[in-house]
Each structure stands twice: as structure tokens, then as C-alpha cells.
PDB file of N, CA and C in Angstrom:
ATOM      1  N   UNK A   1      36.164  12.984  89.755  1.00  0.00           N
ATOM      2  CA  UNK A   1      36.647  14.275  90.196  1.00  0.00           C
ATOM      3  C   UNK A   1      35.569  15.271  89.865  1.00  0.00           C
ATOM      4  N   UNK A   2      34.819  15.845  90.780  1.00  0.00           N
ATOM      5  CA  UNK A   2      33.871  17.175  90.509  1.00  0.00           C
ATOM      6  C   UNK A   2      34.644  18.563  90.815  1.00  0.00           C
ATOM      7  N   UNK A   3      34.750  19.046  89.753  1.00  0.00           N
ATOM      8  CA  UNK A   3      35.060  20.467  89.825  1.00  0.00           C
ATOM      9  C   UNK A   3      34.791  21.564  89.700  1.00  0.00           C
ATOM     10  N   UNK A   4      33.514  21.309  90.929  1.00  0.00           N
ATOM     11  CA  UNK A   4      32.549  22.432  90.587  1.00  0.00           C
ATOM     12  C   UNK A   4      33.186  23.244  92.342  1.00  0.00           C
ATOM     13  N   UNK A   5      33.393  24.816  91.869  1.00  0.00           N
ATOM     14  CA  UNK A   5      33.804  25.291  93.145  1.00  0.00           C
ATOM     15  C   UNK A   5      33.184  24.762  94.608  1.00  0.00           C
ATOM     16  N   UNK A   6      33.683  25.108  95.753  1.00  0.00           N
ATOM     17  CA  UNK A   6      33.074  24.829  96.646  1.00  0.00           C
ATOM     18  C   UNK A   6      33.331  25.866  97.823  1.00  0.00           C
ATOM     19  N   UNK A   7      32.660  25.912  99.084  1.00  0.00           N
ATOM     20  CA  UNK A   7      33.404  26.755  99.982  1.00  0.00           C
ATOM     21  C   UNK A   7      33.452  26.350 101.070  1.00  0.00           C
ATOM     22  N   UNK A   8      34.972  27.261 101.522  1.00  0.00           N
ATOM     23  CA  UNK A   8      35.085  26.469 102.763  1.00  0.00           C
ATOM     24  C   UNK A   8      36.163  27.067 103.527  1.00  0.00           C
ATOM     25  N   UNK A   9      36.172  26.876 105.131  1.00  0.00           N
ATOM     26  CA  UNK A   9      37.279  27.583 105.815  1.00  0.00           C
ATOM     27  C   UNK A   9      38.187  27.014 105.734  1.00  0.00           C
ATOM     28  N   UNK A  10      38.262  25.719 105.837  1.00  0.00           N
ATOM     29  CA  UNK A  10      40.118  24.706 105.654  1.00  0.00           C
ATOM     30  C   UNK A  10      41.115  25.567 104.120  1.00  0.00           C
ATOM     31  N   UNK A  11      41.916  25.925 105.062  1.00  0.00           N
ATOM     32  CA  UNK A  11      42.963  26.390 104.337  1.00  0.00           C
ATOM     33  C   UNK A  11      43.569  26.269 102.978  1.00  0.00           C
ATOM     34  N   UNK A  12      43.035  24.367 102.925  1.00  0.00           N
ATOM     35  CA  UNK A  12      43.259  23.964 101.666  1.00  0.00           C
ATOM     36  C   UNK A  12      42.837  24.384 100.328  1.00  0.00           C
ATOM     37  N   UNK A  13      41.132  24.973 100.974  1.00  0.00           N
ATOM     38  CA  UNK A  13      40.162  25.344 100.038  1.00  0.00           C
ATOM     39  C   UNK A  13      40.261  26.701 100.036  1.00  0.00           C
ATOM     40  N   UNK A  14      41.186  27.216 100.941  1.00  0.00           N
ATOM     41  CA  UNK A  14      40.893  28.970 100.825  1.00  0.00           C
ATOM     42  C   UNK A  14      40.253  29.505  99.543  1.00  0.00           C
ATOM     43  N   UNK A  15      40.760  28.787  98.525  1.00  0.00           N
ATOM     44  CA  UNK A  15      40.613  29.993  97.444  1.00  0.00           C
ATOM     45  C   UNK A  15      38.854  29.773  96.823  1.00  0.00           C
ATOM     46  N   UNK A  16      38.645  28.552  97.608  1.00  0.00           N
ATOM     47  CA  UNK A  16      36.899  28.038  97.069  1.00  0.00           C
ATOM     48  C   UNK A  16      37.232  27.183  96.448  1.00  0.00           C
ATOM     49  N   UNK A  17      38.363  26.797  95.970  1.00  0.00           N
ATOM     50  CA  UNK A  17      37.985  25.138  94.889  1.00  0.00           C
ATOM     51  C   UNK A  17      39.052  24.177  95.806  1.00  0.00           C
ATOM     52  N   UNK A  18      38.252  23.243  95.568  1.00  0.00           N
ATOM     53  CA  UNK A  18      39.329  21.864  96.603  1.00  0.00           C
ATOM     54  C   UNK A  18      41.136  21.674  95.581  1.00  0.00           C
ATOM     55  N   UNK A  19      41.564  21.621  96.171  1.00  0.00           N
ATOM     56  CA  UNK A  19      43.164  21.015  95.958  1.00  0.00           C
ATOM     57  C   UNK A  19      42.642  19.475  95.563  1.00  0.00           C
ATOM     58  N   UNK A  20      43.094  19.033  94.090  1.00  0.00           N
ATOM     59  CA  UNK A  20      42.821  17.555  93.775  1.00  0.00           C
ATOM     60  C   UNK A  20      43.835  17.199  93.953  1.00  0.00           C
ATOM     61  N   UNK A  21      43.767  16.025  94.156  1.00  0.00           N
ATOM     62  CA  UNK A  21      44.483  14.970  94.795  1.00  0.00           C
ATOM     63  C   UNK A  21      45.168  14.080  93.551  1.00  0.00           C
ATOM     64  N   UNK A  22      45.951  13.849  92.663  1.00  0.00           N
ATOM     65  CA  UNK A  22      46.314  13.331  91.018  1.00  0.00           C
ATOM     66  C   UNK A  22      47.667  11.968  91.703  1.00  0.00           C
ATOM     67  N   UNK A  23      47.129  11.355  91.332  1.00  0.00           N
ATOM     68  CA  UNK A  23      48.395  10.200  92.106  1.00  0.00           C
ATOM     69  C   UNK A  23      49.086   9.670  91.076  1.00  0.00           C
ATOM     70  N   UNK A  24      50.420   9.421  90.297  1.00  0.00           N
ATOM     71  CA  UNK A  24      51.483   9.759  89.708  1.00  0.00           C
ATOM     72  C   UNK A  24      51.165   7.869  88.665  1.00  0.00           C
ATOM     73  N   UNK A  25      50.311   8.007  88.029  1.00  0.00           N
ATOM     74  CA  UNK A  25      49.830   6.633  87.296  1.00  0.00           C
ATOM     75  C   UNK A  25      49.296   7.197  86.087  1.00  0.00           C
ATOM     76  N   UNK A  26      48.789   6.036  85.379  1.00  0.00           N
ATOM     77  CA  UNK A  26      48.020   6.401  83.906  1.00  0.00           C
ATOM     78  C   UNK A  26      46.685   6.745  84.664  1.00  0.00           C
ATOM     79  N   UNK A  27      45.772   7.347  84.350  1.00  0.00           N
ATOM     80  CA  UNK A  27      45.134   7.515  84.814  1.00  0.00           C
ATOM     81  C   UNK A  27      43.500   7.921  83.560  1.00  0.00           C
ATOM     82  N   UNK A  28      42.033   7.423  84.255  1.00  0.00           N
ATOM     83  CA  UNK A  28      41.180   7.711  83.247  1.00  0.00           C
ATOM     84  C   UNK A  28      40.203   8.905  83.808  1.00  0.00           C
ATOM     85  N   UNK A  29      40.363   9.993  83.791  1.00  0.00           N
ATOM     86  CA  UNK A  29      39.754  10.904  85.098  1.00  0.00           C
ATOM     87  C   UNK A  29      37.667  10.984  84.119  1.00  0.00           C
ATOM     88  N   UNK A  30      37.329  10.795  85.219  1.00  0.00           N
ATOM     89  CA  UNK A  30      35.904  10.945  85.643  1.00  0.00           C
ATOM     90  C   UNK A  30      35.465  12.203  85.614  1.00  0.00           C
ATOM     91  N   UNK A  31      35.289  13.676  85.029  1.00  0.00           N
ATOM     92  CA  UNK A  31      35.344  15.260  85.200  1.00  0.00           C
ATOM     93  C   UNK A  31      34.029  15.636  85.385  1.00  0.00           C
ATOM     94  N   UNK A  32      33.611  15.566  86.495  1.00  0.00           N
ATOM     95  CA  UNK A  32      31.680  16.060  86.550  1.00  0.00           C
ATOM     96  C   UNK A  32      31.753  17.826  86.389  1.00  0.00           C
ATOM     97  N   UNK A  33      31.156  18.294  85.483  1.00  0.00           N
ATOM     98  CA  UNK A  33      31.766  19.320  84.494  1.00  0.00           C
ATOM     99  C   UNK A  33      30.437  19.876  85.430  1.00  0.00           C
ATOM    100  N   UNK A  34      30.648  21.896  85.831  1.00  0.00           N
ATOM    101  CA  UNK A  34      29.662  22.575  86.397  1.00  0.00           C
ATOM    102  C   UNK A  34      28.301  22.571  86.055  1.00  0.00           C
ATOM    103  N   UNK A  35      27.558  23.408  86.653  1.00  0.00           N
ATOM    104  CA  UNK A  35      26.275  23.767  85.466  1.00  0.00           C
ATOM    105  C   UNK A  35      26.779  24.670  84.939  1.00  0.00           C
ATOM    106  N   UNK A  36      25.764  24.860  83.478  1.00  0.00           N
ATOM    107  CA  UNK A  36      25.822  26.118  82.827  1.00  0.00           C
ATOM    108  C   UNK A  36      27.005  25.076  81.216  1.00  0.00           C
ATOM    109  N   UNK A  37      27.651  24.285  81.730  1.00  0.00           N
ATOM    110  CA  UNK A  37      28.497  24.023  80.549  1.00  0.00           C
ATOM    111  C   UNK A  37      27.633  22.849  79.892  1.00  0.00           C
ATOM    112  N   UNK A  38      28.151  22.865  78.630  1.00  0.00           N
ATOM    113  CA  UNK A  38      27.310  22.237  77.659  1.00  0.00           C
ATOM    114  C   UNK A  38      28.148  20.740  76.539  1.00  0.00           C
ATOM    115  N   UNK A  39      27.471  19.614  76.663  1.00  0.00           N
ATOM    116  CA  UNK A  39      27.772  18.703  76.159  1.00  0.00           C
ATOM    117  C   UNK A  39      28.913  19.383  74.597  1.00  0.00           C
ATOM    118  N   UNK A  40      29.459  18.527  74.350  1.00  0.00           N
ATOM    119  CA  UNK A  40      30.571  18.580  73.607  1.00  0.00           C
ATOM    120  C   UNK A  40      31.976  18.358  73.693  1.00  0.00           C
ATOM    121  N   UNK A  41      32.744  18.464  72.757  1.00  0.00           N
ATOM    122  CA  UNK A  41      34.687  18.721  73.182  1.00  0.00           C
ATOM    123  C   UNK A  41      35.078  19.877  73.751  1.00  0.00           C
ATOM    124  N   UNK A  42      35.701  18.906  74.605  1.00  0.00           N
ATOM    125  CA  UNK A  42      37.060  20.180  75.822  1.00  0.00           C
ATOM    126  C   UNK A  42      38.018  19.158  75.888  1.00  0.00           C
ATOM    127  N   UNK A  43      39.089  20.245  76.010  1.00  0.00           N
ATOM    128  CA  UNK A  43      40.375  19.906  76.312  1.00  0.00           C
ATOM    129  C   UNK A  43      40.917  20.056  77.993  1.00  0.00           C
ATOM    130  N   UNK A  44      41.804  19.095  78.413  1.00  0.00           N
ATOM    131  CA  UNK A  44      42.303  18.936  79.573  1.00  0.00           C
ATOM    132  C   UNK A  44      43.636  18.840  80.179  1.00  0.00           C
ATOM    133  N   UNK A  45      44.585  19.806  80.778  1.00  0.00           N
ATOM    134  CA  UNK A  45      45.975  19.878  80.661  1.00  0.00           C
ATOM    135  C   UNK A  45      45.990  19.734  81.949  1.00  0.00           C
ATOM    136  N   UNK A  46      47.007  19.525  82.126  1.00  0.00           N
ATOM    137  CA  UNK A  46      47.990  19.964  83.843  1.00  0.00           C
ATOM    138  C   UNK A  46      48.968  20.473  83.302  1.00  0.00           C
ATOM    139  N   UNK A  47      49.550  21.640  83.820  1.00  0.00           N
ATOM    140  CA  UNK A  47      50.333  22.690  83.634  1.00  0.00           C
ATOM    141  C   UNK A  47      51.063  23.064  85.089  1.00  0.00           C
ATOM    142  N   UNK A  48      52.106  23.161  85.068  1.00  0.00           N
ATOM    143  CA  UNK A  48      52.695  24.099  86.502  1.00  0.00           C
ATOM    144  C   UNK A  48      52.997  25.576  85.896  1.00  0.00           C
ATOM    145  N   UNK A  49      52.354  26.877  86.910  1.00  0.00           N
ATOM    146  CA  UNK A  49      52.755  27.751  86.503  1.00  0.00           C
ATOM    147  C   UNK A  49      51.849  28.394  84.983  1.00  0.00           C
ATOM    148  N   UNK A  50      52.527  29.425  84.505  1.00  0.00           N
ATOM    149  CA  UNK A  50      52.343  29.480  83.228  1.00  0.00           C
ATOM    150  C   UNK A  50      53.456  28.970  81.876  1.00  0.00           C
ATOM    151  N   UNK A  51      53.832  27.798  82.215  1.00  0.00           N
ATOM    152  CA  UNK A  51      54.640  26.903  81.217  1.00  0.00           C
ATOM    153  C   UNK A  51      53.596  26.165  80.462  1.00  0.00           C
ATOM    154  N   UNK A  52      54.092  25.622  79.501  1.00  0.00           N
ATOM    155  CA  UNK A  52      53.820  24.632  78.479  1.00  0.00           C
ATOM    156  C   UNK A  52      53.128  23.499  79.882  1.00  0.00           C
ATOM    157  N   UNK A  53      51.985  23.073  78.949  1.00  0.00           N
ATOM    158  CA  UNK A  53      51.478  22.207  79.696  1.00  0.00           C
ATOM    159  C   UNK A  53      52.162  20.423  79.982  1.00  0.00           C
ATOM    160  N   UNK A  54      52.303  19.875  81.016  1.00  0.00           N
ATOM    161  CA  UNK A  54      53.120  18.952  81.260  1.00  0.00           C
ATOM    162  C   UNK A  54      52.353  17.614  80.464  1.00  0.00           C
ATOM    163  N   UNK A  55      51.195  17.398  80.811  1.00  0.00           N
ATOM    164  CA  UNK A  55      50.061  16.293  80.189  1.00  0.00           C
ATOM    165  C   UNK A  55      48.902  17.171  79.744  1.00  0.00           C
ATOM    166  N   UNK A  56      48.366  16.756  78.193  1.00  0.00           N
ATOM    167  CA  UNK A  56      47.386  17.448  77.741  1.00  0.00           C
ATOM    168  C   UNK A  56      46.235  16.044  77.347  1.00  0.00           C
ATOM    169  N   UNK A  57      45.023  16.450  77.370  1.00  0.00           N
ATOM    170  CA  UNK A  57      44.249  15.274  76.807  1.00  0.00           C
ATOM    171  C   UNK A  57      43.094  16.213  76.189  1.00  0.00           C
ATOM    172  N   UNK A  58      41.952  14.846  75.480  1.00  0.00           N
ATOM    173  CA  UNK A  58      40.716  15.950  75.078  1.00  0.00           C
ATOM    174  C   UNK A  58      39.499  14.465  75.254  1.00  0.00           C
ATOM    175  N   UNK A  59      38.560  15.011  75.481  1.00  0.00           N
ATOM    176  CA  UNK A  59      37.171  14.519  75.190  1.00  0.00           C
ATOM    177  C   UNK A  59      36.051  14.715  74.972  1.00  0.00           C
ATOM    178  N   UNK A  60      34.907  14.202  74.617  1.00  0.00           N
ATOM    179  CA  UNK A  60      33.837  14.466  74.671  1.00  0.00           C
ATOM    180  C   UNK A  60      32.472  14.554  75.746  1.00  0.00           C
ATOM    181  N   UNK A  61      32.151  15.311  76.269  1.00  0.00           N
ATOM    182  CA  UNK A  61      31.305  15.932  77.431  1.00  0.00           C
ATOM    183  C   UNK A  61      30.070  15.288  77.100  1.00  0.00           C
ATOM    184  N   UNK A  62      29.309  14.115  78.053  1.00  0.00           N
ATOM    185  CA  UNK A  62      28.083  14.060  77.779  1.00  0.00           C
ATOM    186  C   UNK A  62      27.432  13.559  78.767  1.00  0.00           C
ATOM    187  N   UNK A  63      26.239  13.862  79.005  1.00  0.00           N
ATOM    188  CA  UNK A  63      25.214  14.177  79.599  1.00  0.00           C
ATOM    189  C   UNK A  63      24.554  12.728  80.185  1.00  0.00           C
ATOM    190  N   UNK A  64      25.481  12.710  81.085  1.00  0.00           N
ATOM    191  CA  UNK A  64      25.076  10.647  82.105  1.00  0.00           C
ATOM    192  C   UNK A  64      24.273  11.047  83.253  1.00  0.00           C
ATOM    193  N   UNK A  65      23.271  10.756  83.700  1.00  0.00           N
ATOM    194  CA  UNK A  65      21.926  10.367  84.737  1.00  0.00           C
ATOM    195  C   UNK A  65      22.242  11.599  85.401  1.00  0.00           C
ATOM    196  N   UNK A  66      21.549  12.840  84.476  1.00  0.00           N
ATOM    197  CA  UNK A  66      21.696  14.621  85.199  1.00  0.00           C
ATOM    198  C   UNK A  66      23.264  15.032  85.209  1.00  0.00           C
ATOM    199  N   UNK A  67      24.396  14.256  84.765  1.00  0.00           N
ATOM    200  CA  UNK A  67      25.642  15.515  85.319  1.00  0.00           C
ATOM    201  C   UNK A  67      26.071  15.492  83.778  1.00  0.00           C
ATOM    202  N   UNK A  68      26.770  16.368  83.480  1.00  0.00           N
ATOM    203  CA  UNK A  68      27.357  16.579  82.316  1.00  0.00           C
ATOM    204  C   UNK A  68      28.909  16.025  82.649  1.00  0.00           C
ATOM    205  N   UNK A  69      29.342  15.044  81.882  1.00  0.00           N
ATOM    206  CA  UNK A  69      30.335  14.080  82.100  1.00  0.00           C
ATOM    207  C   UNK A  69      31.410  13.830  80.989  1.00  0.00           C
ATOM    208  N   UNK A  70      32.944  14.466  81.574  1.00  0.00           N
ATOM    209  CA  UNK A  70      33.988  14.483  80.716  1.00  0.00           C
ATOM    210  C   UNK A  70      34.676  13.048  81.001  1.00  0.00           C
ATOM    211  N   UNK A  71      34.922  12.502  80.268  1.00  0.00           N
ATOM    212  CA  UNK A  71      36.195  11.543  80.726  1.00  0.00           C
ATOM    213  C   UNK A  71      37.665  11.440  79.685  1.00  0.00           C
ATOM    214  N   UNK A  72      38.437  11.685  80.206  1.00  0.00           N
ATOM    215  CA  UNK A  72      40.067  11.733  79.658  1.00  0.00           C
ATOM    216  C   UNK A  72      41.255  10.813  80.058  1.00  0.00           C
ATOM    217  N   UNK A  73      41.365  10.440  79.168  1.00  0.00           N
ATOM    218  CA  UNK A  73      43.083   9.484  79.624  1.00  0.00           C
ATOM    219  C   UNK A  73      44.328  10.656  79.653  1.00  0.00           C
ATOM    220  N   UNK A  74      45.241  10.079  80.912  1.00  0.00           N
ATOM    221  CA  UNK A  74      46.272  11.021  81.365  1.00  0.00           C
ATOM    222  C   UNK A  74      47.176  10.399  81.573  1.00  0.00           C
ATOM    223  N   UNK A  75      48.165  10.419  81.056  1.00  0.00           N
ATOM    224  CA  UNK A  75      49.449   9.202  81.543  1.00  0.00           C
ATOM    225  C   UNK A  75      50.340  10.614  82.752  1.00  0.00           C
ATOM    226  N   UNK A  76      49.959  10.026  83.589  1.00  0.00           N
ATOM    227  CA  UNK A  76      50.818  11.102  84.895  1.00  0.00           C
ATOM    228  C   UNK A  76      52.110  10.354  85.853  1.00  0.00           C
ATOM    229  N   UNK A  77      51.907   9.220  85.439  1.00  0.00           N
ATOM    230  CA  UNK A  77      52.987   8.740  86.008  1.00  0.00           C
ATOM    231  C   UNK A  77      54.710   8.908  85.763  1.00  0.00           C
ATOM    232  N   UNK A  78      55.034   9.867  85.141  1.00  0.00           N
ATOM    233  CA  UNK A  78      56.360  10.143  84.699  1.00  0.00           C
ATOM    234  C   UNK A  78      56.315  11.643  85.171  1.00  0.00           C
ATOM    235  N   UNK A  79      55.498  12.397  85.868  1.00  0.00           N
ATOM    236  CA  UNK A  79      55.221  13.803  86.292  1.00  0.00           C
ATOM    237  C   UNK A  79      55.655  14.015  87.892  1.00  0.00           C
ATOM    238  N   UNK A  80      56.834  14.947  87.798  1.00  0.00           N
ATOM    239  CA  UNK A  80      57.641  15.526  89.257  1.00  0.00           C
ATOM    240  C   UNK A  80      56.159  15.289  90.431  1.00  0.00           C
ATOM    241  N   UNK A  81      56.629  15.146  91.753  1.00  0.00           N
ATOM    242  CA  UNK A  81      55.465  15.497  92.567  1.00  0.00           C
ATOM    243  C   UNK A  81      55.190  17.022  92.693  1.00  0.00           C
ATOM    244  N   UNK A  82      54.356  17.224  92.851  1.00  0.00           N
ATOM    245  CA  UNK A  82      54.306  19.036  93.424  1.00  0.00           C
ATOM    246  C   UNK A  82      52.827  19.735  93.255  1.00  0.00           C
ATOM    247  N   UNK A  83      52.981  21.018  92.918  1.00  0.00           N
ATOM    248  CA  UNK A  83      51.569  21.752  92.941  1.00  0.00           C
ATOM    249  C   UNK A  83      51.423  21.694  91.277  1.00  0.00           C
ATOM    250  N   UNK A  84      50.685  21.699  91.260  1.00  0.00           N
ATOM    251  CA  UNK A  84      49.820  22.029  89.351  1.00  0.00           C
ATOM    252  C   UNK A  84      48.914  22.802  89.533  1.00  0.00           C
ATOM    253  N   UNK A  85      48.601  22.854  88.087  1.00  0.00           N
ATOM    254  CA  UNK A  85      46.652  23.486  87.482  1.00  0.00           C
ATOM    255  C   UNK A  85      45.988  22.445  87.038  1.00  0.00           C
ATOM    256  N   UNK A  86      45.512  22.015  87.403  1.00  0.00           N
ATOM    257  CA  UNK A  86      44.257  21.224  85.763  1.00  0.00           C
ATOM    258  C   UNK A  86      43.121  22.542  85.164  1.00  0.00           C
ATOM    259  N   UNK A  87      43.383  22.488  84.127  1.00  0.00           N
ATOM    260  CA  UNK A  87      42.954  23.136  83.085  1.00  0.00           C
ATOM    261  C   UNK A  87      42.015  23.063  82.274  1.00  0.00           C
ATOM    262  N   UNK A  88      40.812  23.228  82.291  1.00  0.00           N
ATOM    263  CA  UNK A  88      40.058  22.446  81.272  1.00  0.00           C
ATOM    264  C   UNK A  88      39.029  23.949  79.962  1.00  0.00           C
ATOM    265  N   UNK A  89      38.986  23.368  78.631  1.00  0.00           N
ATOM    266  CA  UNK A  89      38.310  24.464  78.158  1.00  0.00           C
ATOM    267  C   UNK A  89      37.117  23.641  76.815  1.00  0.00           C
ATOM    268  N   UNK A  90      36.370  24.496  76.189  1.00  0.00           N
ATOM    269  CA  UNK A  90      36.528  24.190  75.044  1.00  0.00           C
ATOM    270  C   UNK A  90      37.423  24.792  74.094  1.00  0.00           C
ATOM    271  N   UNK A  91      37.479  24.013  73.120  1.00  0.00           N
ATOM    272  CA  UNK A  91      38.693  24.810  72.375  1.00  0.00           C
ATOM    273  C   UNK A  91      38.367  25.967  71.804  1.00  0.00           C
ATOM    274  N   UNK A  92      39.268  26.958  71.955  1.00  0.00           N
ATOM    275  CA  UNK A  92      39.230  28.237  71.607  1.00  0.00           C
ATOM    276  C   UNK A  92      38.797  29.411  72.742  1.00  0.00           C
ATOM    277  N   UNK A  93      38.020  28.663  73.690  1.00  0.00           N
ATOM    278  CA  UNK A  93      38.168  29.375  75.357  1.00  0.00           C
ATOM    279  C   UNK A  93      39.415  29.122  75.812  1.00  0.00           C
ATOM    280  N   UNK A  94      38.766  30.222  76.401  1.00  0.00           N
ATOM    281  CA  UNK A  94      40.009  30.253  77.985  1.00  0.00           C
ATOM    282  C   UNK A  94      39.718  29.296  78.841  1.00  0.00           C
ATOM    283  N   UNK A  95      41.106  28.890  79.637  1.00  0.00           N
ATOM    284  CA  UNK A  95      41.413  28.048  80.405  1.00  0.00           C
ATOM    285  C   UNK A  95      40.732  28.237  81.605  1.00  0.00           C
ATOM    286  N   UNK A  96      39.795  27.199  82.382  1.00  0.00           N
ATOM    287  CA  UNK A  96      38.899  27.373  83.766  1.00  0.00           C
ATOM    288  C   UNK A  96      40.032  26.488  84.845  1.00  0.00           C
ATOM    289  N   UNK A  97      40.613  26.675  85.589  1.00  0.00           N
ATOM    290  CA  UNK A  97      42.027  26.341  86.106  1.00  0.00           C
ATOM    291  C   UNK A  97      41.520  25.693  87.477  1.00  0.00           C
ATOM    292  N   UNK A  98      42.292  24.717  88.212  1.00  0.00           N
ATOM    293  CA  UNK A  98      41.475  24.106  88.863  1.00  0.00           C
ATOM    294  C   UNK A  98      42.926  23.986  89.743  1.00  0.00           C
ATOM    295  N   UNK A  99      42.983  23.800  91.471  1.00  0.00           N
ATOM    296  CA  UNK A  99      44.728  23.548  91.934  1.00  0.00           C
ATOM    297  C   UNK A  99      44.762  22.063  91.842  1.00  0.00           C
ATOM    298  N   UNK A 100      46.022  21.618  92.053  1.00  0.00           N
ATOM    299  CA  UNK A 100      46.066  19.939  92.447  1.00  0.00           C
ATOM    300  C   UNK A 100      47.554  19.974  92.574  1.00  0.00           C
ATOM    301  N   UNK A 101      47.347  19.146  93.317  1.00  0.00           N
ATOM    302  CA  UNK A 101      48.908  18.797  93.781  1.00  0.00           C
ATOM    303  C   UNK A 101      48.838  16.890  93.196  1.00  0.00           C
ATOM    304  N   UNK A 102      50.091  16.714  92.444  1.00  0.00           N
ATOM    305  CA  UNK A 102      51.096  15.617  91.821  1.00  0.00           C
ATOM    306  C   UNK A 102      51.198  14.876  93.200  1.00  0.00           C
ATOM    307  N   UNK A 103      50.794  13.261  93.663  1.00  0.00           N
ATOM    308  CA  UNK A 103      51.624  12.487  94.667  1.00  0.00           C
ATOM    309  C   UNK A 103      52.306  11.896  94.147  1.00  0.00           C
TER     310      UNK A 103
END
């Protein structure tokens, strides 16, 4: 999953970042983290809304053949279908919010 903004006229993307796609399993997500961010721990939620986050995880960010590379375990398979956030920070930042919709 790269979640580095993007642009684009499809509706989906209106807002500039793609709608991820999260399919309702355990899951080990792949996070190709922007430029500008820097090897280390961040944390990773899906949240609907501004509620308590539904799945939270954390890992360590590091630096594989040029991309700066998060990877997190997510157990999503017990999660309603619908719209979300994925969320990602280091700790003690603010949340960089990302859309996705639950299949």
C-alpha cells in the first residue's frame, strides 16, 4: 500500500489520495511511507469518524532498496464493511489520515 498523495480527476480520488481498498482478513500491510519521513516507530489505526480507533497496530519504518518501509499486522477481519481512515503517526504526532473503505 503506498500512501503517498496522488492526483487525479476520478471521483474516487477527488480529495488527492486514493480510497484503499482493506479486505476484511488478518492482514500484514506493506506502508511505502512519503518522502520527507524518517526511519523509526509509527503507529497505525483504522478509525471510522472521530471514534476510538477500531484496529490499532505499531512498527518500525526502515529504509528497503530507496523507500522508507512500514510493515504492520492488522487483524480486520471481524470489522463492519464501510468507509474508514487509516491513520498513521509517530507517536506523539498528529494523525496523517488516509480514506479506505472495509470489503
Amino acid at each position: 500500500m503506498d500512501l503517498s498523495p496522488t492526483r487525479s480527476r476520478d471521483p474516487q480520488t477527488a480529495s488527492g489520495r486514493q480510497v484503499l481498498s482493506i479486505p476484511r482478513k488478518k492482514l500484514t500491510l506493506r506502508i511505502v511511507l512519503p518522502a520527507g519521513n524518517e526511519e523509526g516507530h509509527y503507529e497505525v489505526q483504522l478509525a471510522k469518524g472521530r471514534t476510538s480507533p477500531w484496529v490499532t497496530a505499531s512498527g518500525r519504518a526502515i529504509m528497503e532498496a530507496g523507500q522508507l518501509l512500514l510493515k504492520v499486522k492488522m487483524d480486520c477481519s471481524r470489522l463492519p464493511a464501510g468507509k474508514y481512515s487509516v491513520g498513521i503517526r509517530e507517536p506523539g504526532w498528529d494523525w496523517t489520515e488516509f480514506p479506505a473503505e472495509v470489503q
